[in-house]
N, C-alpha and C. Protein backbone atom coordinates (compact mmCIF):
# COMPACT_ATOMS: atom_id res chain seq x y z
N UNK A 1 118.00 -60.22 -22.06
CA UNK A 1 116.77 -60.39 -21.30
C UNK A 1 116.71 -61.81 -20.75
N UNK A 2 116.56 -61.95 -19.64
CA UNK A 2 116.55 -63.30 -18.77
C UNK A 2 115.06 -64.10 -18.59
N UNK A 3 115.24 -65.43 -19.07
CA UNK A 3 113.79 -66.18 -19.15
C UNK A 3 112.98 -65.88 -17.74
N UNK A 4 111.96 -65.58 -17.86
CA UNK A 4 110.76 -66.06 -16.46
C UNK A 4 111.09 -66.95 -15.81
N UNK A 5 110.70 -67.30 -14.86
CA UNK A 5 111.11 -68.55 -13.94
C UNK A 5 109.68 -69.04 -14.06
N UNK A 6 109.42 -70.41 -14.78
CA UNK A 6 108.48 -71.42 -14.62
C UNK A 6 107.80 -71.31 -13.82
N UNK A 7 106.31 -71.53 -13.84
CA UNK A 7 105.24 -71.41 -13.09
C UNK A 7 104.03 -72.37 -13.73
N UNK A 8 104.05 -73.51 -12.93
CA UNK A 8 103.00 -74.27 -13.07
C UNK A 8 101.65 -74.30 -12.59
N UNK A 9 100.59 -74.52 -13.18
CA UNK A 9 99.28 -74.94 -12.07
C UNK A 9 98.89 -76.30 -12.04
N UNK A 10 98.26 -76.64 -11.10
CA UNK A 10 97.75 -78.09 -11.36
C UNK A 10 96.42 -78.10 -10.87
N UNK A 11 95.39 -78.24 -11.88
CA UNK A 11 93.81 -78.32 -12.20
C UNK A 11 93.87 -79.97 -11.74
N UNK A 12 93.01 -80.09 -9.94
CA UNK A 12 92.70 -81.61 -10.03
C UNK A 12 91.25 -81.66 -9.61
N UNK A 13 90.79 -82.34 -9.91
CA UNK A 13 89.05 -82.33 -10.19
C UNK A 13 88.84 -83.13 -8.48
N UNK A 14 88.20 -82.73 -7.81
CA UNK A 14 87.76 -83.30 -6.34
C UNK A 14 86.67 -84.79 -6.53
N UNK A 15 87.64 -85.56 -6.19
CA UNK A 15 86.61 -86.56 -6.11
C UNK A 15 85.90 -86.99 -7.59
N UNK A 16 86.71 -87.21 -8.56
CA UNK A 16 85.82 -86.97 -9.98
C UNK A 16 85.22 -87.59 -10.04
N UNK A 17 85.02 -89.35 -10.04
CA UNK A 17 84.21 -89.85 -10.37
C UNK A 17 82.62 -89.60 -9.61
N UNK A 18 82.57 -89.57 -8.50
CA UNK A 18 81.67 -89.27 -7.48
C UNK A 18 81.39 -87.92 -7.88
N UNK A 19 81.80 -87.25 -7.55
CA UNK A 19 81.35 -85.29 -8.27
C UNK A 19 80.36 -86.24 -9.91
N UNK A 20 81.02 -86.34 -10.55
CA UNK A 20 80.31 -86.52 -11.82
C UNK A 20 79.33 -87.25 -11.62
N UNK A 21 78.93 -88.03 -10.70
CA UNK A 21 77.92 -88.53 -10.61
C UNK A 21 76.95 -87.79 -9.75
N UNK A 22 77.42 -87.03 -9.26
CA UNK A 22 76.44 -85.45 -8.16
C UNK A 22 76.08 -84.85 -9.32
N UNK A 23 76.62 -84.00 -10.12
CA UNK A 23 76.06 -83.82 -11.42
C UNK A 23 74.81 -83.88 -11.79
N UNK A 24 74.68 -84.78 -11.77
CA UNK A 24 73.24 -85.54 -12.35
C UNK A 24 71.75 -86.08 -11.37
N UNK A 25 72.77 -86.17 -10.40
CA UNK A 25 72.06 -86.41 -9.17
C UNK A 25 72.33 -85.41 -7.59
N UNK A 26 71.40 -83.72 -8.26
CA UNK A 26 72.00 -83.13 -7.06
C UNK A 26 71.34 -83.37 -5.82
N UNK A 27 70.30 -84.12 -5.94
CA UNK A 27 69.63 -84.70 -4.85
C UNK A 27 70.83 -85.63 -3.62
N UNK A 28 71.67 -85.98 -4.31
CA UNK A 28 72.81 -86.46 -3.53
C UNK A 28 73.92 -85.36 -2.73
N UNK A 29 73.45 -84.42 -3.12
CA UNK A 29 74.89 -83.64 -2.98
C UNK A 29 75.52 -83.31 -1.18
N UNK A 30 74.70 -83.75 -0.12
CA UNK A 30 74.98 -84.38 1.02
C UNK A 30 74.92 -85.76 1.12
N UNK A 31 75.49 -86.24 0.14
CA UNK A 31 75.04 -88.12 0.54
C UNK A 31 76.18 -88.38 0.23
N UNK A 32 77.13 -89.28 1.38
CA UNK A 32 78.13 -90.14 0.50
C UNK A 32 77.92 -90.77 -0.96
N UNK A 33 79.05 -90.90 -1.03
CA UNK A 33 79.34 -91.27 -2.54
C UNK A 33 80.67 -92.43 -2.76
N UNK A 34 80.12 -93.53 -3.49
CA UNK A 34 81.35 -94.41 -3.49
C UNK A 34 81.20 -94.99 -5.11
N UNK A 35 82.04 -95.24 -6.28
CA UNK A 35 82.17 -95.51 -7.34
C UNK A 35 82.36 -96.67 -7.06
N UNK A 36 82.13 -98.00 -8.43
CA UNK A 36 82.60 -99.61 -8.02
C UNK A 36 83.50 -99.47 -9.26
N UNK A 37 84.09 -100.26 -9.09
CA UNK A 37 85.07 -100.80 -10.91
C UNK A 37 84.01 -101.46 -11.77
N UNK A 38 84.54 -102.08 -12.79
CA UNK A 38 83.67 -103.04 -13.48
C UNK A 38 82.97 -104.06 -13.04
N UNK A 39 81.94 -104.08 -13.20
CA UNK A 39 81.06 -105.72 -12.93
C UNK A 39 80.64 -105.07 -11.15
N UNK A 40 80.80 -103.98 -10.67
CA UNK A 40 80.94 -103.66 -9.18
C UNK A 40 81.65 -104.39 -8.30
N UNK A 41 82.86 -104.56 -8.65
CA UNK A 41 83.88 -105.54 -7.87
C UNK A 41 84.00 -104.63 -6.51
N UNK A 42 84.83 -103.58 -6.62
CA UNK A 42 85.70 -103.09 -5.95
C UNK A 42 85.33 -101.37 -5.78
N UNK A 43 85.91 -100.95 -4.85
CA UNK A 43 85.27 -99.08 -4.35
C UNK A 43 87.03 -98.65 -5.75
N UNK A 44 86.38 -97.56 -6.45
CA UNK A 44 87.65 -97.31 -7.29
C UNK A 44 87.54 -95.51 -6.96
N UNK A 45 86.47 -95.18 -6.16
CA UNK A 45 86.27 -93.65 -6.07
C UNK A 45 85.52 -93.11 -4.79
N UNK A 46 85.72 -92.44 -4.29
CA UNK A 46 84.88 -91.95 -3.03
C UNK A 46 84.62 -90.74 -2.63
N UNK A 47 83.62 -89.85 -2.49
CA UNK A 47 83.55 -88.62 -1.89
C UNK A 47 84.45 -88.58 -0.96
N UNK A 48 84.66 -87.32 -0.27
CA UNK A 48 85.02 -86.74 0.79
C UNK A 48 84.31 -87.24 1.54
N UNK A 49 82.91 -87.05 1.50
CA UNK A 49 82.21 -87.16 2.98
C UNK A 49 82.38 -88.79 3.13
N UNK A 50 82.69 -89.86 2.26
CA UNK A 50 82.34 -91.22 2.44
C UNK A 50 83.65 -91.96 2.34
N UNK A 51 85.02 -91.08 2.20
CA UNK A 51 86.19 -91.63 2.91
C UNK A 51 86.77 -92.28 4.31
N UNK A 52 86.04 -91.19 5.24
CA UNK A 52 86.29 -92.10 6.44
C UNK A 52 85.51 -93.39 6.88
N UNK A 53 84.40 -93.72 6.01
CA UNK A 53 84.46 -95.10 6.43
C UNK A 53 84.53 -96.47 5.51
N UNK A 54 84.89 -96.02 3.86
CA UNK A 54 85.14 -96.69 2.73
C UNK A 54 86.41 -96.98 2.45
N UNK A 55 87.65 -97.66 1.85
CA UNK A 55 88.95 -97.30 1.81
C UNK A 55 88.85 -97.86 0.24
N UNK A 56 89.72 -97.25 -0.57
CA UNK A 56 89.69 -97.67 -1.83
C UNK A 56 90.12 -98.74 -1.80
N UNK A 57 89.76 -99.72 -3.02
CA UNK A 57 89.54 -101.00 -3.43
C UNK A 57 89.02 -101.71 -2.37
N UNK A 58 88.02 -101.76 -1.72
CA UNK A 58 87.41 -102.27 -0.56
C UNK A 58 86.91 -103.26 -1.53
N UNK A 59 86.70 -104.80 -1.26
CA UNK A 59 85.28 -105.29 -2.32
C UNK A 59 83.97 -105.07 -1.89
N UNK A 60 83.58 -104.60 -2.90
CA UNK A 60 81.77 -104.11 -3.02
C UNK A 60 81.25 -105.59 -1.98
N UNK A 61 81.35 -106.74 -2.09
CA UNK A 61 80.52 -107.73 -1.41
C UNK A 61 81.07 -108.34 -0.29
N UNK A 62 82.02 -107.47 0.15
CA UNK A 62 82.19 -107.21 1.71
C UNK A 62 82.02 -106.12 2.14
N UNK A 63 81.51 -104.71 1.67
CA UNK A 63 81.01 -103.65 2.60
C UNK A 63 79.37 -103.35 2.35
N UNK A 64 78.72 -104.08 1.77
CA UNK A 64 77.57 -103.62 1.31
C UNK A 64 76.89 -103.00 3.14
N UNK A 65 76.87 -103.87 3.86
CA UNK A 65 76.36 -103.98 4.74
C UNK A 65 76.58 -102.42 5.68
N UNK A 66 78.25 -102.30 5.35
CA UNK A 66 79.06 -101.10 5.80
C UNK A 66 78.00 -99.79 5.25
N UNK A 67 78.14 -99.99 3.90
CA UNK A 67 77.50 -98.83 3.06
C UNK A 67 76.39 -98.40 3.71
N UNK A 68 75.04 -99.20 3.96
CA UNK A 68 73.97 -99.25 4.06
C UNK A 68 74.15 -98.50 5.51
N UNK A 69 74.83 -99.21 6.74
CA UNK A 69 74.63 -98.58 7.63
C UNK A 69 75.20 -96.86 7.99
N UNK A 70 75.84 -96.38 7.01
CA UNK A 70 76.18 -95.28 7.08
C UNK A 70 75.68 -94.24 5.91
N UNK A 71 74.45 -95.01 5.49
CA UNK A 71 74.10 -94.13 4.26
C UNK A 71 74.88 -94.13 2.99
N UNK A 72 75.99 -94.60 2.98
CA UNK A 72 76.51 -94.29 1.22
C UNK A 72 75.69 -95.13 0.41
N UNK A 73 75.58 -94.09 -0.55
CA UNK A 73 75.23 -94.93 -2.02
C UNK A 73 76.24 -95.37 -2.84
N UNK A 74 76.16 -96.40 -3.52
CA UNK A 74 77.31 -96.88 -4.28
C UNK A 74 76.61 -97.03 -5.99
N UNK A 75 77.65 -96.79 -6.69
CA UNK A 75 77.46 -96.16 -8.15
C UNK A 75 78.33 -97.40 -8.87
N UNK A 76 77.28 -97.82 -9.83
CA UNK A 76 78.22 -98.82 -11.22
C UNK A 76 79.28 -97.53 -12.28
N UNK A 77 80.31 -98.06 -11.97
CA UNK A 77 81.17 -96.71 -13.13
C UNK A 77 80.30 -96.39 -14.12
N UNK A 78 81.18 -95.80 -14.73
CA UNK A 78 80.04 -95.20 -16.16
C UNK A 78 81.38 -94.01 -16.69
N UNK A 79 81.83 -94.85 -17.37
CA UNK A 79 83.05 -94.76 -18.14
C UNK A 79 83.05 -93.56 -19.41
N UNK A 80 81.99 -93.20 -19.94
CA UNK A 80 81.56 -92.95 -20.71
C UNK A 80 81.17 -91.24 -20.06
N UNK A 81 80.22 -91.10 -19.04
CA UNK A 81 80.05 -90.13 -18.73
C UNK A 81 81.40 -89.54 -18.02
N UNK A 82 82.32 -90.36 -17.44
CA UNK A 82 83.27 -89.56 -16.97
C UNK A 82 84.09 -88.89 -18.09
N UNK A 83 84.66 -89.48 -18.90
CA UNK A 83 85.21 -89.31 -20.14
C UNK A 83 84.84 -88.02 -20.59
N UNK A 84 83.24 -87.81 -20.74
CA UNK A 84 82.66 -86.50 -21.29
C UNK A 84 82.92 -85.10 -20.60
N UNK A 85 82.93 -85.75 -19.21
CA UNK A 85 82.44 -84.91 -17.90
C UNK A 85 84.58 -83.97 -18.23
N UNK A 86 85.52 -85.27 -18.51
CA UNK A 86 86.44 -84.68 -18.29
C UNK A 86 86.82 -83.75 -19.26
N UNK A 87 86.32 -84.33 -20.70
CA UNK A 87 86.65 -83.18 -22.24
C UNK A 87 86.23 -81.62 -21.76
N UNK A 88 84.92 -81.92 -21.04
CA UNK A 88 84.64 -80.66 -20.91
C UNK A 88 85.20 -79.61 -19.91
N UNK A 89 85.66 -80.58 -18.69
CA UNK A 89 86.69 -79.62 -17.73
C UNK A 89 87.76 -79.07 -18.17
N UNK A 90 88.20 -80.29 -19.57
CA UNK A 90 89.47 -79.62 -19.65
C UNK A 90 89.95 -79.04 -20.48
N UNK A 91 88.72 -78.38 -21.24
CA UNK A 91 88.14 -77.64 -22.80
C UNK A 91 88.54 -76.45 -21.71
N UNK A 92 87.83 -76.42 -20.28
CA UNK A 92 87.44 -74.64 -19.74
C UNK A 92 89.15 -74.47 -19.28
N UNK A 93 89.72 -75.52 -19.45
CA UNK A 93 90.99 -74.93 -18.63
C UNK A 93 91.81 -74.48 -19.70
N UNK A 94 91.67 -75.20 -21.05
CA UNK A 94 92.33 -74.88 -21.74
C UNK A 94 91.84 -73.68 -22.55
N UNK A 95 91.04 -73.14 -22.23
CA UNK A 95 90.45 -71.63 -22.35
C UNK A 95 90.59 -70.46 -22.26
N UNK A 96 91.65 -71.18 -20.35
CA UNK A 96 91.82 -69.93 -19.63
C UNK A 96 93.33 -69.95 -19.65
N UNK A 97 93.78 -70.74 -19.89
CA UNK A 97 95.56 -70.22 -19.89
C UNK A 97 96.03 -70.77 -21.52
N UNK A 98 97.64 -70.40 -21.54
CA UNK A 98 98.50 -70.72 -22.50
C UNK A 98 98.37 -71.50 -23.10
N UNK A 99 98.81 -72.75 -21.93
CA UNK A 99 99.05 -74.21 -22.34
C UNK A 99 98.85 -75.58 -21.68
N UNK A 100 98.46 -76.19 -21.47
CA UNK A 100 97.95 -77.09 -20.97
C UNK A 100 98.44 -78.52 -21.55
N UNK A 101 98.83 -79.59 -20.29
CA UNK A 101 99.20 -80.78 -20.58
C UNK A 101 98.26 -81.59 -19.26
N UNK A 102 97.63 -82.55 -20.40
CA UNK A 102 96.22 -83.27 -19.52
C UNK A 102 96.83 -84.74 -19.05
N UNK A 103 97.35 -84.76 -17.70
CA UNK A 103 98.03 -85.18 -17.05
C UNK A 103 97.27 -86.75 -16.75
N UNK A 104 95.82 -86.74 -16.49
CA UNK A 104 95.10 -87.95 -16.34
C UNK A 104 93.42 -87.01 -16.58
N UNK A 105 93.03 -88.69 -16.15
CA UNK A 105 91.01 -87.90 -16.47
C UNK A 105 91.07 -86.85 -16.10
N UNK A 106 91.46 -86.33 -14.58
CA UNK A 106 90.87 -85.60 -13.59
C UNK A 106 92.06 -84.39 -13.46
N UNK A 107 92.89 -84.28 -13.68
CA UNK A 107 94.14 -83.57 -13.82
C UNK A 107 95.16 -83.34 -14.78
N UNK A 108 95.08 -81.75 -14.63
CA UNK A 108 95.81 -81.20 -15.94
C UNK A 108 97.11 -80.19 -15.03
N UNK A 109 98.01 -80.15 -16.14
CA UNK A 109 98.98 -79.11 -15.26
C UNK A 109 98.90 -77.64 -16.03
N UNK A 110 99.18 -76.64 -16.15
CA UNK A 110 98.72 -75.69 -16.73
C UNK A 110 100.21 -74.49 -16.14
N UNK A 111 100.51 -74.19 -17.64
CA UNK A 111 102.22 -73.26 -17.90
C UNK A 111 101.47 -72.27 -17.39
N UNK A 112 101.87 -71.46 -16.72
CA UNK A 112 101.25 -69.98 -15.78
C UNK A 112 102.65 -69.37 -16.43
N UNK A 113 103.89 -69.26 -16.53
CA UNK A 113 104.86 -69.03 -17.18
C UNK A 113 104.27 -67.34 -17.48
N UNK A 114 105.07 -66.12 -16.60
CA UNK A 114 104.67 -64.85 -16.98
C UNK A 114 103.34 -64.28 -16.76
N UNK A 115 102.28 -65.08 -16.29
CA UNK A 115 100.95 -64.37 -16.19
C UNK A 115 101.12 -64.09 -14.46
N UNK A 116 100.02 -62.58 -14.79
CA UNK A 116 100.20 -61.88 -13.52
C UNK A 116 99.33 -62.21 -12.62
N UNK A 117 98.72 -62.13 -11.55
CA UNK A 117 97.58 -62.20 -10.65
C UNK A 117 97.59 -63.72 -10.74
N UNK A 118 98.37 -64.30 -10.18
CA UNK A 118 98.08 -66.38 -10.43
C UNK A 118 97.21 -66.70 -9.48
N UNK A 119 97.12 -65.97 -8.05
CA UNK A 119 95.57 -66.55 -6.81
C UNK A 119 94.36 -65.97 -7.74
N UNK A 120 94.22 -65.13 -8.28
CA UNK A 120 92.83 -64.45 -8.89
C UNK A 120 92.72 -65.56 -9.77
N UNK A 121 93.52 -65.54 -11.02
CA UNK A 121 93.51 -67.15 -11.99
C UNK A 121 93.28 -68.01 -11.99
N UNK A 122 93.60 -68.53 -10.17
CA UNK A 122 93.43 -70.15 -9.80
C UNK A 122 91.82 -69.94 -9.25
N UNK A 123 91.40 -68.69 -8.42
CA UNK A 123 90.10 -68.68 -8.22
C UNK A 123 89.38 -69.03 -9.65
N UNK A 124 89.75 -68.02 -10.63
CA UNK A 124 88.89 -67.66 -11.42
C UNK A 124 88.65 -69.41 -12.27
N UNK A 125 89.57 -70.12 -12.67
CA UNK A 125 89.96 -71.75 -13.22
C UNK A 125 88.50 -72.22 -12.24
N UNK A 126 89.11 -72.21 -10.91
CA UNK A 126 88.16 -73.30 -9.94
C UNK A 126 86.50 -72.64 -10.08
N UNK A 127 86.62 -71.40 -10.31
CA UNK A 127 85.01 -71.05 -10.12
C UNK A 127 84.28 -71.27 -11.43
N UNK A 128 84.95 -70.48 -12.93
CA UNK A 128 84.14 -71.06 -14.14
C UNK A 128 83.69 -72.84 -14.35
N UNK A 129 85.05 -73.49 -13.98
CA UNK A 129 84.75 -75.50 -13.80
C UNK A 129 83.27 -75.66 -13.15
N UNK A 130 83.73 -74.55 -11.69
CA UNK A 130 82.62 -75.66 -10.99
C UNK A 130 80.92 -75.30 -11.43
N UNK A 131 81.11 -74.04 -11.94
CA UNK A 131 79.79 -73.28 -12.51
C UNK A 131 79.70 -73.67 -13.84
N UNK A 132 80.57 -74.23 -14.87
CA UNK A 132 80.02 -74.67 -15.92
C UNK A 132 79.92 -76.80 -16.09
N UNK A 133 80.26 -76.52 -15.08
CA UNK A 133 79.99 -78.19 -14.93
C UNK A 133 80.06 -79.03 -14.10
N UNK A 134 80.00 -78.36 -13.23
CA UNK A 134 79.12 -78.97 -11.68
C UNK A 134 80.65 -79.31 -10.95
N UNK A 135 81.32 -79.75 -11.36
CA UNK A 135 82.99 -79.96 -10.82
C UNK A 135 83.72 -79.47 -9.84
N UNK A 136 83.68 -79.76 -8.82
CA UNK A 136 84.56 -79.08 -7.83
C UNK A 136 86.22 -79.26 -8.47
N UNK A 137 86.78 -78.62 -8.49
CA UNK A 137 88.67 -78.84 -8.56
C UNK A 137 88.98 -78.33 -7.50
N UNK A 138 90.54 -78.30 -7.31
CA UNK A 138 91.94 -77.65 -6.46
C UNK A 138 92.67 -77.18 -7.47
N UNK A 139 93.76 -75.73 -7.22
CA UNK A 139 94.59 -75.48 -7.58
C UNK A 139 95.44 -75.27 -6.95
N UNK A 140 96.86 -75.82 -7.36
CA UNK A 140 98.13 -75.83 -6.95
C UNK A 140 98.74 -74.89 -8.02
N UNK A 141 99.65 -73.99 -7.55
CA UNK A 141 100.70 -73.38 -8.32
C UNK A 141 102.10 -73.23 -7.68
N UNK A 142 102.74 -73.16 -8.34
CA UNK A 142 103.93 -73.20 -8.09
C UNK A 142 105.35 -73.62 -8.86
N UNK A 143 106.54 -72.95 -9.14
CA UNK A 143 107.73 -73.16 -9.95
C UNK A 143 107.75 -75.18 -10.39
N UNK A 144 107.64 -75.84 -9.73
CA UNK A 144 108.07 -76.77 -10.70
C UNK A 144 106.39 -78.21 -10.46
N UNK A 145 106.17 -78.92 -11.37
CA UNK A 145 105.03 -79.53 -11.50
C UNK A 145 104.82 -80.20 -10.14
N UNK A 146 105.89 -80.87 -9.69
CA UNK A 146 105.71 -81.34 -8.35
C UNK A 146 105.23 -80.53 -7.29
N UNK A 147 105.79 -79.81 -7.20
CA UNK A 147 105.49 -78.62 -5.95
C UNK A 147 104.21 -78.18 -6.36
N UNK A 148 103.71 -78.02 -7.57
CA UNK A 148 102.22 -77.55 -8.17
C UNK A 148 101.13 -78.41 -7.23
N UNK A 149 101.74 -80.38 -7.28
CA UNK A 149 101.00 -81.33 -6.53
C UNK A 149 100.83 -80.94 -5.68
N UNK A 150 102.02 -81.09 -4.54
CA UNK A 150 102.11 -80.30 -3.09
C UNK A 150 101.07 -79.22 -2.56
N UNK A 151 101.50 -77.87 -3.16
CA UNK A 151 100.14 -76.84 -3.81
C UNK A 151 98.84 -77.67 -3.68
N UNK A 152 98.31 -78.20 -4.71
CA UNK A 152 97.25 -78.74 -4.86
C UNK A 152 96.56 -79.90 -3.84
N UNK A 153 97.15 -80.52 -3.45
CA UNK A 153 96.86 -81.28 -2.25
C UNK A 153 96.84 -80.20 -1.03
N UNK A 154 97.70 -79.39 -0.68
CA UNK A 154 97.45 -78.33 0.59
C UNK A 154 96.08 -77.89 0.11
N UNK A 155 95.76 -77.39 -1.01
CA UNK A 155 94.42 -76.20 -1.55
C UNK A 155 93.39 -77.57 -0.82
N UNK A 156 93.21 -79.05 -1.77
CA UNK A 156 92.17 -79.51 -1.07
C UNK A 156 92.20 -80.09 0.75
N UNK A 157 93.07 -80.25 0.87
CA UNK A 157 93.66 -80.66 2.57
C UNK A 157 92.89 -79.48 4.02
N UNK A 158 93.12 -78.17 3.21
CA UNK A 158 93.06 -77.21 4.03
C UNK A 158 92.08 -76.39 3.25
N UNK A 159 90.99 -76.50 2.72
CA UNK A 159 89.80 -76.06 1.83
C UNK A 159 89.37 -75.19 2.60
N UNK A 160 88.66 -75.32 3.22
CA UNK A 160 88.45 -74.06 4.25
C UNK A 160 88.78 -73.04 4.78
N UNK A 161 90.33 -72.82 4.55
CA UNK A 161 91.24 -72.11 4.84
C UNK A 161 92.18 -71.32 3.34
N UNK A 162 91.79 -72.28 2.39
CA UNK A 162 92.41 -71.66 1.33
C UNK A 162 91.48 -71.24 0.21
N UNK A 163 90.34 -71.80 -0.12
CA UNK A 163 89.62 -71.53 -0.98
C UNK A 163 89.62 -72.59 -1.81
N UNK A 164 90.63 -73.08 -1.97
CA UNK A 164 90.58 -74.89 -2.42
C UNK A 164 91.99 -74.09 -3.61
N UNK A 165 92.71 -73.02 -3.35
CA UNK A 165 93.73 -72.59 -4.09
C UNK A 165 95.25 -72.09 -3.49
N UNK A 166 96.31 -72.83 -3.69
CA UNK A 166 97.51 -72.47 -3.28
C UNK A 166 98.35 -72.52 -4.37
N UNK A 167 99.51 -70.80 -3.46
CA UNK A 167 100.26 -70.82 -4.33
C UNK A 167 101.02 -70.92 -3.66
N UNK A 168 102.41 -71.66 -3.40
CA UNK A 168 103.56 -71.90 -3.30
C UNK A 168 104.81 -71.17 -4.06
N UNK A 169 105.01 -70.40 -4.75
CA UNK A 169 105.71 -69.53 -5.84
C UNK A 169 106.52 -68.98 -4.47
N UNK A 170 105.67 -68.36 -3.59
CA UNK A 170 106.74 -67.56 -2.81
C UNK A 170 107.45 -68.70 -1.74
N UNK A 171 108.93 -68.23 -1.39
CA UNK A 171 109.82 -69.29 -0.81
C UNK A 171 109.07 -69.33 0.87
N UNK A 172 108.60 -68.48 1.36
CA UNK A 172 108.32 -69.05 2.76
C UNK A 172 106.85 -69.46 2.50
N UNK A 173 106.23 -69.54 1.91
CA UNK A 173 104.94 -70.43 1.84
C UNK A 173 105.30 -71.93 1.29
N UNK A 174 105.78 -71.54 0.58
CA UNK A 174 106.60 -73.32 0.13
C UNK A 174 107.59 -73.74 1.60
N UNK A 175 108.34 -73.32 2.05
CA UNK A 175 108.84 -74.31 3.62
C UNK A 175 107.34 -74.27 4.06
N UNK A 176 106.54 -73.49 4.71
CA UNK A 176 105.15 -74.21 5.83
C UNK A 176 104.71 -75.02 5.22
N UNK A 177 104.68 -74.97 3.81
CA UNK A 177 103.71 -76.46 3.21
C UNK A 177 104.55 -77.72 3.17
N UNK A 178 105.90 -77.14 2.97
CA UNK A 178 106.84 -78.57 2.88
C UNK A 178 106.92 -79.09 4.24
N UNK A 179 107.09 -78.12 5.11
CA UNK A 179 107.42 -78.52 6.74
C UNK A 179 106.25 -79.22 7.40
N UNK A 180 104.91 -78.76 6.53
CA UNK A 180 103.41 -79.36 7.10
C UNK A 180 102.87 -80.89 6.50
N UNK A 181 103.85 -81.08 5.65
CA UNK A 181 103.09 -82.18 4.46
C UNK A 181 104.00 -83.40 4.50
N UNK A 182 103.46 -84.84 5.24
CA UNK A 182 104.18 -85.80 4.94
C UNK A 182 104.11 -85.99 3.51
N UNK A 183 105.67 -86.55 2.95
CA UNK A 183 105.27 -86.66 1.46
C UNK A 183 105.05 -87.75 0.88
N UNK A 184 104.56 -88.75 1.86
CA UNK A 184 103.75 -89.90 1.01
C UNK A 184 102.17 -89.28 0.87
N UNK A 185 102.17 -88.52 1.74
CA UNK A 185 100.50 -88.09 1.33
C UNK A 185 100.53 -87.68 0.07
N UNK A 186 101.50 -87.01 -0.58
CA UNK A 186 101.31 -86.30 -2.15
C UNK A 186 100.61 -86.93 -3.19
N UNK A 187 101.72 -87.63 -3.24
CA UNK A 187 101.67 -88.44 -4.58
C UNK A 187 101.42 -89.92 -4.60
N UNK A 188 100.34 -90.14 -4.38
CA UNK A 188 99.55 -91.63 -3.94
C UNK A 188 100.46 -92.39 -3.55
């Protein structure tokens, strides 16, 4: 009997620090969003909507002015609530599959290895997160952890179009994503 061929997912939380702070404040949940580091030095996190005019590590006391005129609010970290915010994302992931290796705060990779229906799975991952704890994620799947990234960056890149879930497993969906994706965008 011949092993399965590897199948990874990759659970990455959208925007975590900022999401976790929507959370609490859904009164924000159309408002940019920008995280500071310690002491509010520096931008260490940013919504979606407040990327195009924030760039990470900006210093806080050269854009205040920026912020203000475009509406973002800017947030003192809070180290503590993210921390919590992440046990609990990654309690539901490790719920729903095998095995799980918690890759950073915001990202876990997850052995799919033999399970059937993997787009229903990756829906089903992204929809319990975001309904039990306010969390938007992406899922990437696909044969090896890297390509899972790939995956996962296409799911949030092309959200609208994918559901915020790709699978790459099959060989001609993996060339359009490879052929579509500079690969410094991947992997910071």
């Amino acid at each position: 009997m011949s092993k399965p061929t590897p199948v990874f997912g990759l659970i990455d939380c959208n925007s975590f620090y900022a999401s976790c702070e929507r959370v609490f404040r859904p009164d924000l949940a159309k408002v940019p969003i920008v995280v500071l580091s310690n002491n509010d030095g520096c931008v260490i996190a940013r919504s979606y909507d407040a990327k195009p005019f924030v760039k990470m590590g900006e210093p806080y006391f050269q854009i205040k002015e920026k912020l203000r005129h475009h509406g973002i609010v800017a947030f003192s970290s809070n180290y503590a609530l993210y921390g919590d915010m992440s046990e609990r994302v990654m309690t539901l992931i490790e719920s729903m599959v095998p095995a799980v290796e918690v890759y950073s705060i915001d990202e876990a990779f997850a052995d799919l290895t033999g399970i059937e229906g993997l787009d229903a799975l990756g829906r089903q991952i992204r929809s319990r997160v975001l309904r039990c704890t306010g969390i938007p994620v992406g899922v990437g799947i696909a044969p090896t952890k890297t390509l899972a990234k790939l995956a996962n960056h296409t799911a949030k890149r092309l959200q609208a179009q994918t559901g915020g879930v790709v699978n790459i497993c099959d060989q001609v969906k993996r060339d359009w994503v490879l052929r579509n994706t500079d690969v410094a965008e991947v992997w910071g």
